[in-house]
Protein backbone atom coordinates (compact mmCIF):
# COMPACT_ATOMS: atom_id res chain seq x y z
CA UNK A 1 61.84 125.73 319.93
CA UNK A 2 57.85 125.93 319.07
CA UNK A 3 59.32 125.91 315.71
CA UNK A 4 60.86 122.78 315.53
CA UNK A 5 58.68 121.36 317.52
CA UNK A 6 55.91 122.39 314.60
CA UNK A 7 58.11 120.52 312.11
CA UNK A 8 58.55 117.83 313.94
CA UNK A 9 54.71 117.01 314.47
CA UNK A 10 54.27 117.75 310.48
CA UNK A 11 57.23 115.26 309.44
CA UNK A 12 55.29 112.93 312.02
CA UNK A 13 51.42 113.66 310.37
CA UNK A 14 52.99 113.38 306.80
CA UNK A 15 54.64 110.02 307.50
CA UNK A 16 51.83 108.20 309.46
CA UNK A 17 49.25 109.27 306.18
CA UNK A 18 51.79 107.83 303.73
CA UNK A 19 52.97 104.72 305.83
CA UNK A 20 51.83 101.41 306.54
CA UNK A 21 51.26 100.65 310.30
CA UNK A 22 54.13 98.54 310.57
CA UNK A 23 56.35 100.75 308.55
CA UNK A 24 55.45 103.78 310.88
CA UNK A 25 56.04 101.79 314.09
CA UNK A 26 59.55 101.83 312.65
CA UNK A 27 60.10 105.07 312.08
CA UNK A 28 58.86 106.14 314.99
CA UNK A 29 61.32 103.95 316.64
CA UNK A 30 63.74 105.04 314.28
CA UNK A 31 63.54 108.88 316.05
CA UNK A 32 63.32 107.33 318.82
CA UNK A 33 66.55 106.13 319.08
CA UNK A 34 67.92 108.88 317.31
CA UNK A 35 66.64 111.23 320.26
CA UNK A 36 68.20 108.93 322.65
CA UNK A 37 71.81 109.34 321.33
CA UNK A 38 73.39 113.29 321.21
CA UNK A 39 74.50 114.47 317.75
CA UNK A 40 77.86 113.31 318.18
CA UNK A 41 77.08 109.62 318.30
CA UNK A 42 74.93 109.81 315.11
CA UNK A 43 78.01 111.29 313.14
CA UNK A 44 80.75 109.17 311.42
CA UNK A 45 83.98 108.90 313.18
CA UNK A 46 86.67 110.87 310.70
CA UNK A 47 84.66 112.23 308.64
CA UNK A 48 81.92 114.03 310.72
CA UNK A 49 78.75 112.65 308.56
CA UNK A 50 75.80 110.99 309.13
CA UNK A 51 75.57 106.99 309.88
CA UNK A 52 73.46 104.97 308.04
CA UNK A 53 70.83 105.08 310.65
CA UNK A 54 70.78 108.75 311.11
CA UNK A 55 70.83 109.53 307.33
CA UNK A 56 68.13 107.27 306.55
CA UNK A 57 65.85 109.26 308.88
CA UNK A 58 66.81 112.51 307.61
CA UNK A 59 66.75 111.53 304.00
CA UNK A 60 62.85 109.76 304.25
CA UNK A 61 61.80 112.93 306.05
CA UNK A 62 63.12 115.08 303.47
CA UNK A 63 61.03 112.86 301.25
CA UNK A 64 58.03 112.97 302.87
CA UNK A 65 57.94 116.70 303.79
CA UNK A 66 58.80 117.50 300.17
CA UNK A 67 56.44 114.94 298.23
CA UNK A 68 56.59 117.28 294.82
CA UNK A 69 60.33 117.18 294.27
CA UNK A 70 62.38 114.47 292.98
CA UNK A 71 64.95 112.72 294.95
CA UNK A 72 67.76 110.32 294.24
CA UNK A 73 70.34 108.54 296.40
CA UNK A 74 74.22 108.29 294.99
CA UNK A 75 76.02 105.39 296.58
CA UNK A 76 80.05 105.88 296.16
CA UNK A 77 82.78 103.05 297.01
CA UNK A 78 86.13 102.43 295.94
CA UNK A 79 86.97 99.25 294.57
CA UNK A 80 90.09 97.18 296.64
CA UNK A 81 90.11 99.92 299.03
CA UNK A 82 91.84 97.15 301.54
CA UNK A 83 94.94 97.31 299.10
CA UNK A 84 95.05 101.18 299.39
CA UNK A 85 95.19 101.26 303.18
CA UNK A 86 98.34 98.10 302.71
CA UNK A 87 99.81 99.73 300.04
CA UNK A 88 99.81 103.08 301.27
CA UNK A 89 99.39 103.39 304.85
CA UNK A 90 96.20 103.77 307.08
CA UNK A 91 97.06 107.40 306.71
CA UNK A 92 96.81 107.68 303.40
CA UNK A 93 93.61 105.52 303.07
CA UNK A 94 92.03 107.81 305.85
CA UNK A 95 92.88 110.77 303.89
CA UNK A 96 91.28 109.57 301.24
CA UNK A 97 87.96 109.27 303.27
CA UNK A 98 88.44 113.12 304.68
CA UNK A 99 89.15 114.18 301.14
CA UNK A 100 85.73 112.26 299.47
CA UNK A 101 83.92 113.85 302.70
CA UNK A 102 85.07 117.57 301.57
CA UNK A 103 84.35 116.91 298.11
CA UNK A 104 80.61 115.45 299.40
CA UNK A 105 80.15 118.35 301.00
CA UNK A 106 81.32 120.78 298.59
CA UNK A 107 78.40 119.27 296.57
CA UNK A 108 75.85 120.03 298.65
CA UNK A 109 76.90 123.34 299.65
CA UNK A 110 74.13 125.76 299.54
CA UNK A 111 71.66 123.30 298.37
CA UNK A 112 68.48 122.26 300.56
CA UNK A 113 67.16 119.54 301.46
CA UNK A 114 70.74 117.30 300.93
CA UNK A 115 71.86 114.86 303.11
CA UNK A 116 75.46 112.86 303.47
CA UNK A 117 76.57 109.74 304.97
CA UNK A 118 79.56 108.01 305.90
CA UNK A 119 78.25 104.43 305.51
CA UNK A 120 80.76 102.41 306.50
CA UNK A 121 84.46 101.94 305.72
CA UNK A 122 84.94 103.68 302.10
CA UNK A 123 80.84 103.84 301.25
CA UNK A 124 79.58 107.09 301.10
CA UNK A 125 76.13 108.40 300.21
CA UNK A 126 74.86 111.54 299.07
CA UNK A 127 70.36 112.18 299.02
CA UNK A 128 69.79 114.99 297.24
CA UNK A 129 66.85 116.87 294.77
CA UNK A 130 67.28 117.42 291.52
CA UNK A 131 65.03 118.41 288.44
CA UNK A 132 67.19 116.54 285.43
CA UNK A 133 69.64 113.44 286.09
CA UNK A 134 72.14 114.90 284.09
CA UNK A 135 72.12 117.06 287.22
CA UNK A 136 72.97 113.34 289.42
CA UNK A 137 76.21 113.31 286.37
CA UNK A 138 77.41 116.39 287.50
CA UNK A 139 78.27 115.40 290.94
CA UNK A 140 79.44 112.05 289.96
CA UNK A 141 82.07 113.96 287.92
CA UNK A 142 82.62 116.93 290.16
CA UNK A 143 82.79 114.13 293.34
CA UNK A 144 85.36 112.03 291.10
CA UNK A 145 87.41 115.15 289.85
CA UNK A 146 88.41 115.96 293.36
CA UNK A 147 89.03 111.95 294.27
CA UNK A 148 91.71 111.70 291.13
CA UNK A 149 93.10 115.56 292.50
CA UNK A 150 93.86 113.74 295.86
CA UNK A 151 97.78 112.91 295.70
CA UNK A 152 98.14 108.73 296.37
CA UNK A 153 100.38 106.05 294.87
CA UNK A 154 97.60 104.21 293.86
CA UNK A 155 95.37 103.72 290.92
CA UNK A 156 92.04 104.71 292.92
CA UNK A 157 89.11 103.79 291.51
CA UNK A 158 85.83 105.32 292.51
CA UNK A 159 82.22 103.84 290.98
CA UNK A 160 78.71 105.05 291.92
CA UNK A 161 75.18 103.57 291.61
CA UNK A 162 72.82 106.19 291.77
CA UNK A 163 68.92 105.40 292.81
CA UNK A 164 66.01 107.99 291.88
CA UNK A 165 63.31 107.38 294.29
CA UNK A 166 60.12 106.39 292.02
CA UNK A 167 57.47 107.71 294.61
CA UNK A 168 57.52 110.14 297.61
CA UNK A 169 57.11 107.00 299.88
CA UNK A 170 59.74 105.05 298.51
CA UNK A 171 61.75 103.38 301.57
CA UNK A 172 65.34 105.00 301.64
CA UNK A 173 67.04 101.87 302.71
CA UNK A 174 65.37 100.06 299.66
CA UNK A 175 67.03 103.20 297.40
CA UNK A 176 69.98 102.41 298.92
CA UNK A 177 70.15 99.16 298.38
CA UNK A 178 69.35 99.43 294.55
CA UNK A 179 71.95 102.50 294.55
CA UNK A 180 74.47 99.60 295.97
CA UNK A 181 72.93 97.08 293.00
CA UNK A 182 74.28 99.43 290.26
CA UNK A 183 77.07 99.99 291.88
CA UNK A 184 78.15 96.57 292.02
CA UNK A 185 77.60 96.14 287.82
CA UNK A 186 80.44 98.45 287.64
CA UNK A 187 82.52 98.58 290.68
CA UNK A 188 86.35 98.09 289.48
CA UNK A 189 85.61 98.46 285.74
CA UNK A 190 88.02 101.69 285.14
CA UNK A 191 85.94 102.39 281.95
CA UNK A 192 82.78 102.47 283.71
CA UNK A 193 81.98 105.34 286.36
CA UNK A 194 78.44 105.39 287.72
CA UNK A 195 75.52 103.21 286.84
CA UNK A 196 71.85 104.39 287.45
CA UNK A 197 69.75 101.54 289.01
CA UNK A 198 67.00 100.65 285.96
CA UNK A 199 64.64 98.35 284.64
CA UNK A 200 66.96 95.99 283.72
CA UNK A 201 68.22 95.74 287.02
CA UNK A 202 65.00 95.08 288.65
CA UNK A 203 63.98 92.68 286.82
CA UNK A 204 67.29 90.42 287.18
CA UNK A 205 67.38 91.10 290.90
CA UNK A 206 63.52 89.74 290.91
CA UNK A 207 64.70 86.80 288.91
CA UNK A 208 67.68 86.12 291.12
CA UNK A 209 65.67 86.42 294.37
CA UNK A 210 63.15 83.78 292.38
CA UNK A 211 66.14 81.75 291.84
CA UNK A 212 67.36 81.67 295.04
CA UNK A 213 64.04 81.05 296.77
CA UNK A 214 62.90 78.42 294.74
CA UNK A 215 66.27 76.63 293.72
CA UNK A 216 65.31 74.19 296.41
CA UNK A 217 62.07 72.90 295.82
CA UNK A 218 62.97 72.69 292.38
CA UNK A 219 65.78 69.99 293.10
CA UNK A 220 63.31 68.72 295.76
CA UNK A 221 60.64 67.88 293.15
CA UNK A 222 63.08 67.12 290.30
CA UNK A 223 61.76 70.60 288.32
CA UNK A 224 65.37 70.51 286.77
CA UNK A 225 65.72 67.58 283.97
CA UNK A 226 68.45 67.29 281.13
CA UNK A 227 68.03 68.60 277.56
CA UNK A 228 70.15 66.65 275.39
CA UNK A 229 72.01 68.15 271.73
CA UNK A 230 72.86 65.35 269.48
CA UNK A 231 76.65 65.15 268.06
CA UNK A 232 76.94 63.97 264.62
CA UNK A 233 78.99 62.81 262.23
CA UNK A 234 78.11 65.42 259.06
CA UNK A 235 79.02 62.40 256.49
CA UNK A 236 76.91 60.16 257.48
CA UNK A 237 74.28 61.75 259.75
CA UNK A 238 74.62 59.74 262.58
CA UNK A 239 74.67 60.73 265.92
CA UNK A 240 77.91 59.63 267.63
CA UNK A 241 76.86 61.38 271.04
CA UNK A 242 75.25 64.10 273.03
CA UNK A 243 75.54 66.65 275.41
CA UNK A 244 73.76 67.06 278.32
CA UNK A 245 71.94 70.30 278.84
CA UNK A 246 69.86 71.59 282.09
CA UNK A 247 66.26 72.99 281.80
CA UNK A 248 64.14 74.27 284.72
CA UNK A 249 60.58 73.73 283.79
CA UNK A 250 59.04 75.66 286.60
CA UNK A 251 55.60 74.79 287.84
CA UNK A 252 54.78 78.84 287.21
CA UNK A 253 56.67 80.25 284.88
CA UNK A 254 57.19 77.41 282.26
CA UNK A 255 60.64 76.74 280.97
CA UNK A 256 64.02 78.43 282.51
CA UNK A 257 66.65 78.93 280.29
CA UNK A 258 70.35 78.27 282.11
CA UNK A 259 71.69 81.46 281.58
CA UNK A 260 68.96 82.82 283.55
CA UNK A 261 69.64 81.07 286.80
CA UNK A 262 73.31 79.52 286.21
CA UNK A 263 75.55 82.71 286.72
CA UNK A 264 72.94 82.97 290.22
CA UNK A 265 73.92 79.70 291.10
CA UNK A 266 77.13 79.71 290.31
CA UNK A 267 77.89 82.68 292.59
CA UNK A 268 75.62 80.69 295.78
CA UNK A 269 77.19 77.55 295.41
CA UNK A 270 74.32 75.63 294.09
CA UNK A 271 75.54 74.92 290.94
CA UNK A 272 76.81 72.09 292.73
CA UNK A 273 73.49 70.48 293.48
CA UNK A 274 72.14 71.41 290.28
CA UNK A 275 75.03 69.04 288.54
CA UNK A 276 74.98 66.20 290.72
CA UNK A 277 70.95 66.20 290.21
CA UNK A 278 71.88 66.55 286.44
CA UNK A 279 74.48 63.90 286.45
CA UNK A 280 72.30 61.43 288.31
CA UNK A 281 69.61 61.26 285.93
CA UNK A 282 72.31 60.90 282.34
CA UNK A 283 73.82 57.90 283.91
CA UNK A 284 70.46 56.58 284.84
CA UNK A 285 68.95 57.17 281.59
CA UNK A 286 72.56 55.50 280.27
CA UNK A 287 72.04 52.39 282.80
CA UNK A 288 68.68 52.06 282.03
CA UNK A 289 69.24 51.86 277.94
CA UNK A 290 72.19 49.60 278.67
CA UNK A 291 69.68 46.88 280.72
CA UNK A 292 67.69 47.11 278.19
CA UNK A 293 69.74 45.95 275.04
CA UNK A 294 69.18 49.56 273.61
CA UNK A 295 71.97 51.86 271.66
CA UNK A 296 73.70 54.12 273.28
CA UNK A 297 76.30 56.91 272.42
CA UNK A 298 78.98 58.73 274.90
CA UNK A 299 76.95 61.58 276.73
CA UNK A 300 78.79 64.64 277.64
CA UNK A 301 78.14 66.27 281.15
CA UNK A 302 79.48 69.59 282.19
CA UNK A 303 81.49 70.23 284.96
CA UNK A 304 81.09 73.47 286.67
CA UNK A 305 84.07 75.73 287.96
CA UNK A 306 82.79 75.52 291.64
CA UNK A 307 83.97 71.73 291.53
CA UNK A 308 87.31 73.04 290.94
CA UNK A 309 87.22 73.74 294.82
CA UNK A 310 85.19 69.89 295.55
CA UNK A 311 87.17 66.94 295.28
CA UNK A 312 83.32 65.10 296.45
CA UNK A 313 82.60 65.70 292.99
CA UNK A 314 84.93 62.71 291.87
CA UNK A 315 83.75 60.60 294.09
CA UNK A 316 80.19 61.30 293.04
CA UNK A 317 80.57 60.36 289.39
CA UNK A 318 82.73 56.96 290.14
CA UNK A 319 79.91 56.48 292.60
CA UNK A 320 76.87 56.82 289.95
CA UNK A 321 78.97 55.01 287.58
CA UNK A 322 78.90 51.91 289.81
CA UNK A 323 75.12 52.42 290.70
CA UNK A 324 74.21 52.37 287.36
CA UNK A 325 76.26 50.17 285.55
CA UNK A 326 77.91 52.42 283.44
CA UNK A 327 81.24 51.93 281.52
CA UNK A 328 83.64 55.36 282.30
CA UNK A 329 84.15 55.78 278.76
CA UNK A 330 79.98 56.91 278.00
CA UNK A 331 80.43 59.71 280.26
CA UNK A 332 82.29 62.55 278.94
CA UNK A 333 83.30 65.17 281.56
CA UNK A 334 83.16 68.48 279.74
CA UNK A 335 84.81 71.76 281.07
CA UNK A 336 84.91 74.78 279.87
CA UNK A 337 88.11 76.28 278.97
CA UNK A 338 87.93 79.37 281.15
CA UNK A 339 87.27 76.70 284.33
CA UNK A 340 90.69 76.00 283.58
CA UNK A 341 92.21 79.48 284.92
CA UNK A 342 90.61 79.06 288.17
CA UNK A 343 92.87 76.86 289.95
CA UNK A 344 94.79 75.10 287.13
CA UNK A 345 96.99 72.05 289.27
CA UNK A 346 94.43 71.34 291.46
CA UNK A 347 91.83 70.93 288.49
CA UNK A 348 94.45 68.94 287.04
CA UNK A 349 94.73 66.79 289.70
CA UNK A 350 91.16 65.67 289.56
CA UNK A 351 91.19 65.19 285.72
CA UNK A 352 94.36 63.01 285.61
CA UNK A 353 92.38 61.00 288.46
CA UNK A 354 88.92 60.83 286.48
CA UNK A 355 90.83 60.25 283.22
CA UNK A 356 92.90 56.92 285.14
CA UNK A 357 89.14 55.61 286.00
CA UNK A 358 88.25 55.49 282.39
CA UNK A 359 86.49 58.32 281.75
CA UNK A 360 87.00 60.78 278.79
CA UNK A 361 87.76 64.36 278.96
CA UNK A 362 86.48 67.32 276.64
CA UNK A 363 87.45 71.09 276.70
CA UNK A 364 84.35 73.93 276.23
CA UNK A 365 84.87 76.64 273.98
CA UNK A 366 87.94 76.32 272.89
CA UNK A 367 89.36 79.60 271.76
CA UNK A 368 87.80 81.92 273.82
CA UNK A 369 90.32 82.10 277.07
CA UNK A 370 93.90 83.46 276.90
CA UNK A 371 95.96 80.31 277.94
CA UNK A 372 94.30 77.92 275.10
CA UNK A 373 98.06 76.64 273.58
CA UNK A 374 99.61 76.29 277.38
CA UNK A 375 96.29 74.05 278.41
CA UNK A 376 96.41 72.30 275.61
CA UNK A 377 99.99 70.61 276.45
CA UNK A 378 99.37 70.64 280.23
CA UNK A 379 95.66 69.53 280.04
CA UNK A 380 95.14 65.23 279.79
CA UNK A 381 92.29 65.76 277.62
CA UNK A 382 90.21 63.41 274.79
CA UNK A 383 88.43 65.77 272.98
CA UNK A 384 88.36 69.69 272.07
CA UNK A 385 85.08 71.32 271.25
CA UNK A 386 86.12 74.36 268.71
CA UNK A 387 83.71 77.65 270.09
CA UNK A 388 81.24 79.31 267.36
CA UNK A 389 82.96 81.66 267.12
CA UNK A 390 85.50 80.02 264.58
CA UNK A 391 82.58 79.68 262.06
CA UNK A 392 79.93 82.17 262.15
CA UNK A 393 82.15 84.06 259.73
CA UNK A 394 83.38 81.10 257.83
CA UNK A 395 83.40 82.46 254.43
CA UNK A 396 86.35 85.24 255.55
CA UNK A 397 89.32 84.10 254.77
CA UNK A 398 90.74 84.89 258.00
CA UNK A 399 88.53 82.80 259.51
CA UNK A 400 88.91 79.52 257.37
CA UNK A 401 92.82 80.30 257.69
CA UNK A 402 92.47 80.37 261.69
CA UNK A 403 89.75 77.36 261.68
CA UNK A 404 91.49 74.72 259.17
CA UNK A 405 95.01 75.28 261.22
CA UNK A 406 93.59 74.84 264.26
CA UNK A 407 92.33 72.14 263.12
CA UNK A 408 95.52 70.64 261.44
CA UNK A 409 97.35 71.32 265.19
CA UNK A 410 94.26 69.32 266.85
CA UNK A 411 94.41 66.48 264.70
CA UNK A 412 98.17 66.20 265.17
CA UNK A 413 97.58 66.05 269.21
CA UNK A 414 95.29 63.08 267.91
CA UNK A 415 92.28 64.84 270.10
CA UNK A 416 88.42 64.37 269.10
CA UNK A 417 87.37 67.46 267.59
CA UNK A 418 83.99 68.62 268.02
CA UNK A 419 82.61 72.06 266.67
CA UNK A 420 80.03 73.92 268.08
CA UNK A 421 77.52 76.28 266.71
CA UNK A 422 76.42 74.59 262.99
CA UNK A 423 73.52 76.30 261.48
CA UNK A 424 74.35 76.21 258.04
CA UNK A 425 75.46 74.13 254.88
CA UNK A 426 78.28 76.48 254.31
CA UNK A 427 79.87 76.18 257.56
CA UNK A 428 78.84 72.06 257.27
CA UNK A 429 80.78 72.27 253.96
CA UNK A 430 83.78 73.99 254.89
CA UNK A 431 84.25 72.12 258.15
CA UNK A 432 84.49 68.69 255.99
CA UNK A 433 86.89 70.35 253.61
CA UNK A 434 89.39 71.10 256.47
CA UNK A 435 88.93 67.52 257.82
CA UNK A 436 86.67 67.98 260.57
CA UNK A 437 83.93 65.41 260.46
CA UNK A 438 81.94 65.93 263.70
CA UNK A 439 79.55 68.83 265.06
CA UNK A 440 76.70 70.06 267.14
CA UNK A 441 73.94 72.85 265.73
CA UNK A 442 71.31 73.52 265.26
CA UNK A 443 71.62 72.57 261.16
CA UNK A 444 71.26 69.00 262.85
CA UNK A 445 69.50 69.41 265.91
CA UNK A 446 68.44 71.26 268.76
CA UNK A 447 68.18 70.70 272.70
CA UNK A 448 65.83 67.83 273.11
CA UNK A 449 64.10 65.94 276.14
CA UNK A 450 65.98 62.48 276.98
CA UNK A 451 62.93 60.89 275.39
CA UNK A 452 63.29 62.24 272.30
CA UNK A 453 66.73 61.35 272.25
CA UNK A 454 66.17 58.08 272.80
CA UNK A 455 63.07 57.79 269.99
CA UNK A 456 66.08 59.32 267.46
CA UNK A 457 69.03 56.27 269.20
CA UNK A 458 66.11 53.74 268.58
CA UNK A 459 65.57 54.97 264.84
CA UNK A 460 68.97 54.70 263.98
């Protein structure tokens, strides 16, 4: 008894040096409750390991009491482990769980200072030491050897994300939730197995959490303004339209790029917000050229997947239409083709409805998804914009074979065909061999703020 009691008041002195005051009010309370509850209650129904609460305890006081040795936390989950326990039977499914439990703690047999958990559902954890992380691989493989042994009628597919703790204060609940980060790059990807939480990582979970904090006062303060790419005809050199393109200029860290933020957005539902501000401001500047007596050329704005779900967004783009006096047909509605395969009739259903307003229709990246000949017949569209990837090897004749038929099969639908991606006068040349007159690159132009855009309308 004196002797845990001993360990117990070193854990405690060890913990207070290395902890903030706030952080060691919690961990006291942590024991606390833990001391409150028998043994039984801080062990996983099934599977007879540690909650989360309890293992986080005995994990950070392994830490602390052993501030020389290395540490990591593997997180392990199953991807669609609902479907197992349908497919198969509850029984089966909590087999499963009993089976990964043995095989945990066949891992950390004979090995101090380990600790397992039975998170929740199919999450398990395992904190352990180690000296090399090919030692981390080991049980990864080991762990997954005697998942596949376990007899099921069911593909089961087991990922980790795997955590090594960068200081001997390093909160275990933060480990864990980086070990659950990595995870989730690779959960359900059957050639992918574990994932170790890195650099990378970090720094695109810092970006996302800047994204999603300041996302708001960005649209607030109108931080996010359209980039527009010129369209030209490659005869003549003139620009026959444009394509709207978002940039954040944050107040701090200068310009955004889209494919920083846009996959965050996409995945919070902001993207919607994002477009609408976007949209507003090309019919504006549209409007505003038209009151004026200026030029203008058909402007191309995207159309995100999440609208596929929003029928508002229809409303929304009759709406600024009206507000700005703008004819449909200077607003082209652009999707790309893989929005397409989200929910195909009732993204139809809006087209057909956009296209009866006035308003023309263009298809993204054409080539890229895996339904492009079955869209093209079902889709109502105006205009096809053929992906880069038709022409950055343009000189194989593979490539100009695939490119000029395509081409041939477009111009027979009698669609506007736009390619994508110019940089060069051999792809320039080739294109206006196979008939294709039209294109966007950066041989012509780059990205540009509306202003600029409208200095190069007023030159023309």
């Amino acid at each position: 008894m004196e002797e845990n009691q001993k360990k117990t008041v070193n854990t405690a002195r060890l913990v207070r040096e290395k902890m903030s005051d706030g952080d060691f009010e919690l961990y006291l309370y942590s024991l606390k409750k833990l001391a409150e509850n028998n043994y039984e209650n801080n062990l996983t129904f099934m599977t007879n390991l540690y909650n989360i609460r309890a293992f986080q305890v005995k994990a950070q006081e392994e830490m602390l009491e052993n501030p020389d040795m290395k540490f990591a936390i593997i997180v392990l989950d199953f991807a669609n482990f609902n479907t197992i326990n349908e497919f198969c039977g509850r029984d089966v499914g909590d087999g499963l769980l009993k089976c990964v439990a043995d095989a945990l703690r066949c891992e950390a047999e004979g090995k101090d200072h380990t600790v397992l958990a039975h998170f929740r559902a199919d999450v398990f954890a395992v904190f352990t030491p180690f000296e090399d992380k090919s030692e981390l691989i080991e049980i990864v493989n080991h762990t997954d050897k005697r998942i596949a042994a376990y007899k099921i009628p069911y593909k089961v597919l087991p990922a980790f994300g795997i955590c090594i703790a960068d200081s001997p204060t390093m909160a275990v609940s933060t480990m864990r939730d980086y070990a659950m980060l990595a995870l989730n790059t690779i959960k359900g990807k059957f050639y992918a197995k574990y994932a170790f939480f890195d650099d990378e990582m970090r720094k695109q979970m810092l970006l996302n959490k800047m994204v999603e904090n300041d996302i708001i006062k960005a649209l607030e303060e109108e931080q996010l303004l359209p980039f527009i790419q010129p369209k030209v005809d490659m005869k003549s050199g003139e620009i026959v339209g444009g394509e709207a393109l978002v940039r954040w200029h944050h107040p701090e860290k200068g310009i955004v790029m889209p494919m920083k933020f846009i996959p965050v957005l996409e995945k919070n539902g902001l993207i919607i917000d994002v477009d609408i501000c976007i949209w507003r401001q090309i019919f504006k500047f549209i409007g505003n050229r038209i009151a004026a007596g200026e030029k203008v050329v058909p402007i191309s704005i995207n159309i995100s997947r999440q609208h596929v779900f929003d029928s508002v967004f229809r409303d929304c783009i009759i709406d600024f239409s009206k507000e700005f006096h703008v004819p449909p047909e200077l607003v082209v509605l652009e999707l790309t083709e893989s929005g397409f395969l989200e929910d195909n009739e009732k993204m139809y259903d809006h087209l057909r409805y956009l296209k009866e307003q006035g308003f023309a229709l263009s298809m993204d990246d054409f080539g890229t998804g895996y339904s492009t000949m079955t869209m093209l017949k079902n889709q109502p569209m105006d205009e096809i914009k053929i992906d880069r990837g038709f022409i950055v090897d343009i000189e194989n004749p593979k490539s100009q074979s695939i490119l000029s038929h395509t081409i041939n099969m477009l111009q027979d639908l009698d669609l506007n065909i736009i390619v994508e991606g110019v940089e060069n006068a051999a792809q320039q040349e080739y294109l206006l061999k196979y008939g294709c007159n039209k294109a966007q690159g950066f041989l012509y132009y780059k990205p540009m703020p509306m202003e600029e855009f409208a200095t190069l309308l007023d030159k023309a």
